[in-house]
Structures are given as structure tokens and as C-alpha cells.
C-alpha atoms as a PDB file:
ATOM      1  CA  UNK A   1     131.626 -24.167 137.141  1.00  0.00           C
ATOM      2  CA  UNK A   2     131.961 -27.810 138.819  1.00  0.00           C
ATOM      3  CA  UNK A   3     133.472 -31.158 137.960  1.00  0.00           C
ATOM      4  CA  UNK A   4     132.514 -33.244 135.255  1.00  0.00           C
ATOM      5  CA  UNK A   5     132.716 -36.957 135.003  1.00  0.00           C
ATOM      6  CA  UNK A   6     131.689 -39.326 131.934  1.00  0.00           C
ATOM      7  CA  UNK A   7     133.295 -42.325 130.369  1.00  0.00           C
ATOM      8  CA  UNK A   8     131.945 -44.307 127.312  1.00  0.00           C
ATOM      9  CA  UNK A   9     132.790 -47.783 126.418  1.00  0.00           C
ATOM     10  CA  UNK A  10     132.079 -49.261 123.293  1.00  0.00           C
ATOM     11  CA  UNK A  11     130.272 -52.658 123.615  1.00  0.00           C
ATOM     12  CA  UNK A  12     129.787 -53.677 119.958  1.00  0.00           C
ATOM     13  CA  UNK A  13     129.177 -51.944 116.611  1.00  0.00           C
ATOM     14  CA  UNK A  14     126.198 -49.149 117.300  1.00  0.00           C
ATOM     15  CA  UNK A  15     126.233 -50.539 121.322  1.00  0.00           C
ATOM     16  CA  UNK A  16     127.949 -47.772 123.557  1.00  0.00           C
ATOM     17  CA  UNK A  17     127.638 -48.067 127.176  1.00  0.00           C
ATOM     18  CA  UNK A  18     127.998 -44.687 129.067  1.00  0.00           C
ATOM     19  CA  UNK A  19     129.401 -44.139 132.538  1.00  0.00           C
ATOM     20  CA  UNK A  20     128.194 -41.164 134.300  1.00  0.00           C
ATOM     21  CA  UNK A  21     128.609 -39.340 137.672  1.00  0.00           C
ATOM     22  CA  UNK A  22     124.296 -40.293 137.757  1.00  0.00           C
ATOM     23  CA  UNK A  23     125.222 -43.786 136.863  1.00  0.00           C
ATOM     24  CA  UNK A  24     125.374 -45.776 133.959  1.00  0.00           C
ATOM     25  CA  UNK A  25     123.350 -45.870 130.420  1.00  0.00           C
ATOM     26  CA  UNK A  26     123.156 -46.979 127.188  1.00  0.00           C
ATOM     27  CA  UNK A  27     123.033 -46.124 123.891  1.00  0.00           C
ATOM     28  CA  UNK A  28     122.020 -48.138 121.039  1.00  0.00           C
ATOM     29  CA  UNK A  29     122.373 -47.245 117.150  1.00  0.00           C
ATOM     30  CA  UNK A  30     124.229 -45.670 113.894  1.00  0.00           C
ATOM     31  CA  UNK A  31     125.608 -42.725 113.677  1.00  0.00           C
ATOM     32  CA  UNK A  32     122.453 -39.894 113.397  1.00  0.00           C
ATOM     33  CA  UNK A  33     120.139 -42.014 115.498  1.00  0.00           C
ATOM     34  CA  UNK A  34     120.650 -43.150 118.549  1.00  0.00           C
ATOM     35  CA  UNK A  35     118.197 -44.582 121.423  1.00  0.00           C
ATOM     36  CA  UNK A  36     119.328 -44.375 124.845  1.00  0.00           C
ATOM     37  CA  UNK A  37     118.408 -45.720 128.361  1.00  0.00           C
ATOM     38  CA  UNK A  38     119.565 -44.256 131.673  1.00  0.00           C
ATOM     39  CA  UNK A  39     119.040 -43.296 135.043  1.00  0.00           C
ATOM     40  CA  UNK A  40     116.964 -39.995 133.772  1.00  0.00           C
ATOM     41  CA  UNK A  41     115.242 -41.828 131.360  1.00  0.00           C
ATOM     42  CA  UNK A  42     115.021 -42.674 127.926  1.00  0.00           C
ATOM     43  CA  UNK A  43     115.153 -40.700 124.748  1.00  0.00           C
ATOM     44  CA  UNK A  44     116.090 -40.710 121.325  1.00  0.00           C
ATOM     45  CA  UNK A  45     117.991 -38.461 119.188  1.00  0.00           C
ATOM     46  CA  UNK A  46     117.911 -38.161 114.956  1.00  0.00           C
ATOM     47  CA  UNK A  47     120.177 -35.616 113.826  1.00  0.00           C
ATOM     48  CA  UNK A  48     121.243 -34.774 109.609  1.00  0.00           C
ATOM     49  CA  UNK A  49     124.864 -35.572 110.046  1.00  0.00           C
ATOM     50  CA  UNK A  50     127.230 -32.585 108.575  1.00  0.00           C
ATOM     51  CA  UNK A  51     124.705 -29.813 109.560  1.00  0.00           C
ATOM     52  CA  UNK A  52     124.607 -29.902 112.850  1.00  0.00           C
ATOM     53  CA  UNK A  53     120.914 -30.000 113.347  1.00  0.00           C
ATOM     54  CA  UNK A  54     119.278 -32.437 115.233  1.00  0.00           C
ATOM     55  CA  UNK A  55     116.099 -33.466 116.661  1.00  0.00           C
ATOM     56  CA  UNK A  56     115.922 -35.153 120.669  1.00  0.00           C
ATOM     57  CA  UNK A  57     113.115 -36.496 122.364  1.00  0.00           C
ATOM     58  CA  UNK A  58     113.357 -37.456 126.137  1.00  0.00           C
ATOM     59  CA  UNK A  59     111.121 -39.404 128.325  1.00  0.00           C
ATOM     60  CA  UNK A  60     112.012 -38.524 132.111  1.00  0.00           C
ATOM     61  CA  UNK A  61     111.845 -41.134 134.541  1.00  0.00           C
ATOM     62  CA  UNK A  62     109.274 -40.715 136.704  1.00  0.00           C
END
């Protein structure tokens, strides 16, 4: 098992900006669906809150 680094920093309402060991992203919505932009990519994520089921979709950076 290794080292883990990740920091999030909350830019405005539904703005979060993440801080990674890959560098930095951003994620961009309410609570249950989120769009996000990073260094691997982007993706989005819609999840029924309380269930813990989700749905992600990624785009990898090519």
C-alpha cells in the first residue's frame, strides 16, 4: 500500500477545486451530480443520494 495525497477546496456553492498528487481539478455541481475536469480527463458522475448507487462516466485524456 503507498501514500496518498488529496486536498479539496471549496471555491463557491457547487464549485470544489481538487488538489491531487496528478495535479489539480475541478468539480462543478449539487450534491448527486457532479462534472469534473482534470489532468485524466473529464467525467461526470449522477448518483441517487441515500442508496449508494451511482452512475460515472469518464472521458480519458488522450
Amino acid at each position: 500500500m503507498g501514500w496518498r495525497f488529496q486536498r479539496r477546496k471549496k471555491l463557491l456553492p457547487g464549485v470544489t477545486l481538487n488538489l491531487g498528487r496528478r495535479g489539480p481539478g475541478i468539480s462543478v455541481g449539487p450534491r448527486g451530480a457532479k462534472l469534473s475536469a482534470g489532468p485524466r480527463g473529464v467525467g461526470a458522475t449522477l448518483s441517487l443520494l441515500g442508496t449508494g448507487l451511482a452512475y460515472v462516466w469518464r472521458r480519458k485524456r488522450r
